[in-house]
Protein backbone atom coordinates (compact mmCIF):
# COMPACT_ATOMS: atom_id res chain seq x y z
CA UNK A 1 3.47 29.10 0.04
CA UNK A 2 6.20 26.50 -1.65
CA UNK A 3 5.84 25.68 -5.00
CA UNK A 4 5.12 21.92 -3.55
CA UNK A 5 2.23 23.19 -1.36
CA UNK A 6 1.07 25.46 -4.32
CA UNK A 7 0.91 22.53 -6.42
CA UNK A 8 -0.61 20.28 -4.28
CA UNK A 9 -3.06 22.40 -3.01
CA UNK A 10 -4.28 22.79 -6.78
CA UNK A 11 -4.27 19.09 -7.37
CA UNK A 12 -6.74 18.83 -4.30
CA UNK A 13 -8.99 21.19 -5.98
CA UNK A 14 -8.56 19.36 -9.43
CA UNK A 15 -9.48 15.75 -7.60
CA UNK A 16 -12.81 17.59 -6.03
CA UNK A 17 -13.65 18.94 -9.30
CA UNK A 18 -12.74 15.00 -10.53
CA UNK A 19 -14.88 13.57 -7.88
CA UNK A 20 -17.68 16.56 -8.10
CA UNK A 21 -18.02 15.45 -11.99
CA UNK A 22 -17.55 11.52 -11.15
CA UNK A 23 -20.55 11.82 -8.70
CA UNK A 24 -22.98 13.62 -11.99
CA UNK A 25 -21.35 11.51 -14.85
CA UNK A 26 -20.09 8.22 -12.62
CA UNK A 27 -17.35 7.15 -14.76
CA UNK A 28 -18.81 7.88 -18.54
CA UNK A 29 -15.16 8.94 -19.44
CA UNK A 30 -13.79 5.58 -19.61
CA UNK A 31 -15.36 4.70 -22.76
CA UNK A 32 -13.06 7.05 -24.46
CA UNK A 33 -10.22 5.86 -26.22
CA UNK A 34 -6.51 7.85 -25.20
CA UNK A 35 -6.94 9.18 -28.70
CA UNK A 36 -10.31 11.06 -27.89
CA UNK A 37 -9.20 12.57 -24.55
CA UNK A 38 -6.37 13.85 -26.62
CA UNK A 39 -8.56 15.59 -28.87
CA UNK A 40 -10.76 16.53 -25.37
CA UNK A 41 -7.15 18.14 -23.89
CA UNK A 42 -6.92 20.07 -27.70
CA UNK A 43 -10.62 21.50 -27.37
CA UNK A 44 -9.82 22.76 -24.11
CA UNK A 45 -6.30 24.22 -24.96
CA UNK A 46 -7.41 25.98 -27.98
CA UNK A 47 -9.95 27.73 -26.31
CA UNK A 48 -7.46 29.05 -23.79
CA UNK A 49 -5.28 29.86 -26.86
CA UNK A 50 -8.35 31.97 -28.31
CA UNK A 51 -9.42 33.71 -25.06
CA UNK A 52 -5.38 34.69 -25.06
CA UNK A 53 -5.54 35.92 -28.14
CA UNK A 54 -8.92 37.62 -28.29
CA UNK A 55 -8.81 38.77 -25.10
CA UNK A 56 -12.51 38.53 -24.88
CA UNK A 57 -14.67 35.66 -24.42
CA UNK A 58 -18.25 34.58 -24.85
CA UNK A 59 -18.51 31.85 -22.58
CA UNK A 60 -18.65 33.11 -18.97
CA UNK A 61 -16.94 29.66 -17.67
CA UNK A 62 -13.18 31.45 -17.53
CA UNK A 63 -9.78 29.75 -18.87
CA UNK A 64 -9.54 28.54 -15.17
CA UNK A 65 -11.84 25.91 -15.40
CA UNK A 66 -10.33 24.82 -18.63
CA UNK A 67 -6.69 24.40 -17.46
CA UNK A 68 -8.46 22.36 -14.65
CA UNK A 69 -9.85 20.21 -17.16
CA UNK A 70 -6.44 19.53 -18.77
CA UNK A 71 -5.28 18.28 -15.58
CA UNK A 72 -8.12 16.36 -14.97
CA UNK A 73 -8.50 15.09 -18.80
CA UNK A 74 -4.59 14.14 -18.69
CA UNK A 75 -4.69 11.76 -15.59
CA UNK A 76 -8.11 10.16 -17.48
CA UNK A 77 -5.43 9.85 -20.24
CA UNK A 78 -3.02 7.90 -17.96
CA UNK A 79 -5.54 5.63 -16.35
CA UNK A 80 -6.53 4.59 -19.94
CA UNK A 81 -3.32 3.79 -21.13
CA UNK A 82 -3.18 1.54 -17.84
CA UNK A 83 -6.61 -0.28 -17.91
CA UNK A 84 -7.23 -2.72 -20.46
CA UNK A 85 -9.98 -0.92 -23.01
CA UNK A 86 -12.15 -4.11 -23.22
CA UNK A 87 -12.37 -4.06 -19.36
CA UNK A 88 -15.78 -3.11 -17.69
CA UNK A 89 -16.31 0.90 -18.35
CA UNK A 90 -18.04 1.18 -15.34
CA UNK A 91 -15.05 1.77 -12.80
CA UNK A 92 -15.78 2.11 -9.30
CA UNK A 93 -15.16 5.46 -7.71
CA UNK A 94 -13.35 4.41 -4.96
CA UNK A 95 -11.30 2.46 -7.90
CA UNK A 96 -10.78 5.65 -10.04
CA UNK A 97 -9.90 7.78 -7.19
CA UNK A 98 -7.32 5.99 -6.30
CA UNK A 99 -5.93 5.45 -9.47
CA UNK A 100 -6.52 9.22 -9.72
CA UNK A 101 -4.09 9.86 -6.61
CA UNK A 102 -1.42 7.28 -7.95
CA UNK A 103 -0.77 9.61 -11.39
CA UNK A 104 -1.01 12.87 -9.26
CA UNK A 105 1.51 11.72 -7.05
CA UNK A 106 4.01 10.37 -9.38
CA UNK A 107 3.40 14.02 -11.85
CA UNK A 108 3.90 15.87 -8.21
CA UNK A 109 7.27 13.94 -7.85
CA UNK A 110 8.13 14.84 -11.43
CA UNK A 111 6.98 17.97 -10.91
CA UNK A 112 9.65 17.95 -7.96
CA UNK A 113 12.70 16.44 -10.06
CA UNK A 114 12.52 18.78 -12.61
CA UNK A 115 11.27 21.87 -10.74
CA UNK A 116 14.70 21.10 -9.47
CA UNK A 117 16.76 21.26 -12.08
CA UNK A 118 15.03 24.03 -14.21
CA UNK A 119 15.40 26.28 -10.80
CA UNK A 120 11.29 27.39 -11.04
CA UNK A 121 11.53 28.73 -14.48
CA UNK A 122 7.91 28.08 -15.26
CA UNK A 123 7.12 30.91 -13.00
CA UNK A 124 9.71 33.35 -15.35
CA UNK A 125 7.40 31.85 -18.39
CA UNK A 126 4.15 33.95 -20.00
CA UNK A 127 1.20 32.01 -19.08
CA UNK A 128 0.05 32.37 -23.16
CA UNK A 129 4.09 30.23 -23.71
CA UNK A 130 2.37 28.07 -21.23
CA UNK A 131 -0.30 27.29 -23.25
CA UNK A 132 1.86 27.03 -26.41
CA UNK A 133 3.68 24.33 -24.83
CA UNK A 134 0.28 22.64 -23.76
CA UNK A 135 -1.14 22.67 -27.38
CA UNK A 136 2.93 21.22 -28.62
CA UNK A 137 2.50 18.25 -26.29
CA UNK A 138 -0.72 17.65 -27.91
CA UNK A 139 0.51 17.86 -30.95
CA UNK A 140 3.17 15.47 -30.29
CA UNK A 141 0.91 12.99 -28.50
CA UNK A 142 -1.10 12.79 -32.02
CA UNK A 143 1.80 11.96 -33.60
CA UNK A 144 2.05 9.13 -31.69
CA UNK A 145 -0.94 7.65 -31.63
CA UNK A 146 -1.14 8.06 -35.44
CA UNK A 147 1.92 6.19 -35.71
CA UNK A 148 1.15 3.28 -33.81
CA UNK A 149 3.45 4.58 -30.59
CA UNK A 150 6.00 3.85 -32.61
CA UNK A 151 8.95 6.29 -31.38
CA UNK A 152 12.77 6.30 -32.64
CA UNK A 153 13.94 8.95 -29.67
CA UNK A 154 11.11 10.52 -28.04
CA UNK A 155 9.80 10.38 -24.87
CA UNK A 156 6.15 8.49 -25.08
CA UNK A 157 2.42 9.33 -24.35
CA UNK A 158 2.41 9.34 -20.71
CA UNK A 159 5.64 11.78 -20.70
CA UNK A 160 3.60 14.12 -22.89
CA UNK A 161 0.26 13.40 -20.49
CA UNK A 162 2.26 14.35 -17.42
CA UNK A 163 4.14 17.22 -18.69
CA UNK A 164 0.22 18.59 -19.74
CA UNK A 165 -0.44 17.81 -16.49
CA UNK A 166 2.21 19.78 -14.76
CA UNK A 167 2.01 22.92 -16.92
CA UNK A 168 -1.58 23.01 -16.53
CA UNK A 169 -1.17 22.96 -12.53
CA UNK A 170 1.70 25.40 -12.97
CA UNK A 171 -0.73 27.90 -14.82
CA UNK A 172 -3.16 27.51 -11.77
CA UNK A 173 -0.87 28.46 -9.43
CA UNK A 174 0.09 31.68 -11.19
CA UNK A 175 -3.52 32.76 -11.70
């Protein structure tokens, strides 16, 4: 399989766990602030980091599920930095899927651009670097937001959000 059918045969299965979750929670996940699905992404990450590390767990749900929440968490990300907050927190699904296919589309065609010019290196890269990156980006996207996405030469939060994105999807298709 290509790395573009790889990766968009793993955002499929992220947008049915999406749409699984939407059906039990409807759209709860809108009345979080970019800030606190951030900190949601960080949770998730650092338990990854601390399976990696311990190489044991105590939780049976495996670090699988949790790089599917990343990808899931980040395009929540992106549709909040696009809707107004004060607008109606109940979104309809049809409404959030299709703002959910708009932001995996556009990180697929990122994906694509740079996928191009880094010749596939992410699949030369330890899954645990992987991670490290992840956790970085989050890092950096608290920056931001604690300085009033105020930026002198960096890329801003929805860089960060799709690069999150991709890795996360890239780590899916090597396990």
């Amino acid at each position: 399989m290509t790395t573009e059918e790889s990766f968009k045969k793993i955002l499929a299965e992220c947008r049915a766990v999406f749409e699984m979750k939407m059906h039990d929670y409807g759209t709860s996940w809108r009345v979080l602030r970019p800030s606190s699905i951030t900190d949601q992404i960080f949770i998730k990450a650092s338990r990854i980091r601390n399976i990696q590390e311990k190489q044991a767990q105590k939780i049976e749900e495996g670090i699988r599920n949790e790089f599917i929440a990343i990808v899931n968490y980040s395009i929540m990300a992106l549709v909040q930095l696009e809707l107004p907050q004060n607008e109606d927190w109940d979104l309809p699904c049809e409404k959030a899927l299709a703002l959910y296919d708009n932001y995996a589309e556009k990180a697929f065609l990122l994906m694509d651009k740079k996928n191009h010019d880094y010749g596939e290196a992410w699949r030369q890269m330890r899954i645990s670097s992987i991670t490290d990156i992840i956790l970085q980006k989050i890092m950096r996207v608290k920056q931001i937001e604690d300085n009033d996405e105020k930026l002198l030469a960096s890329e801003g939060l929805a860089a960060n959000y799709y690069d999150m994105l991709n890795y996360a999807v890239f780590v899916l298709i090597r396990i």
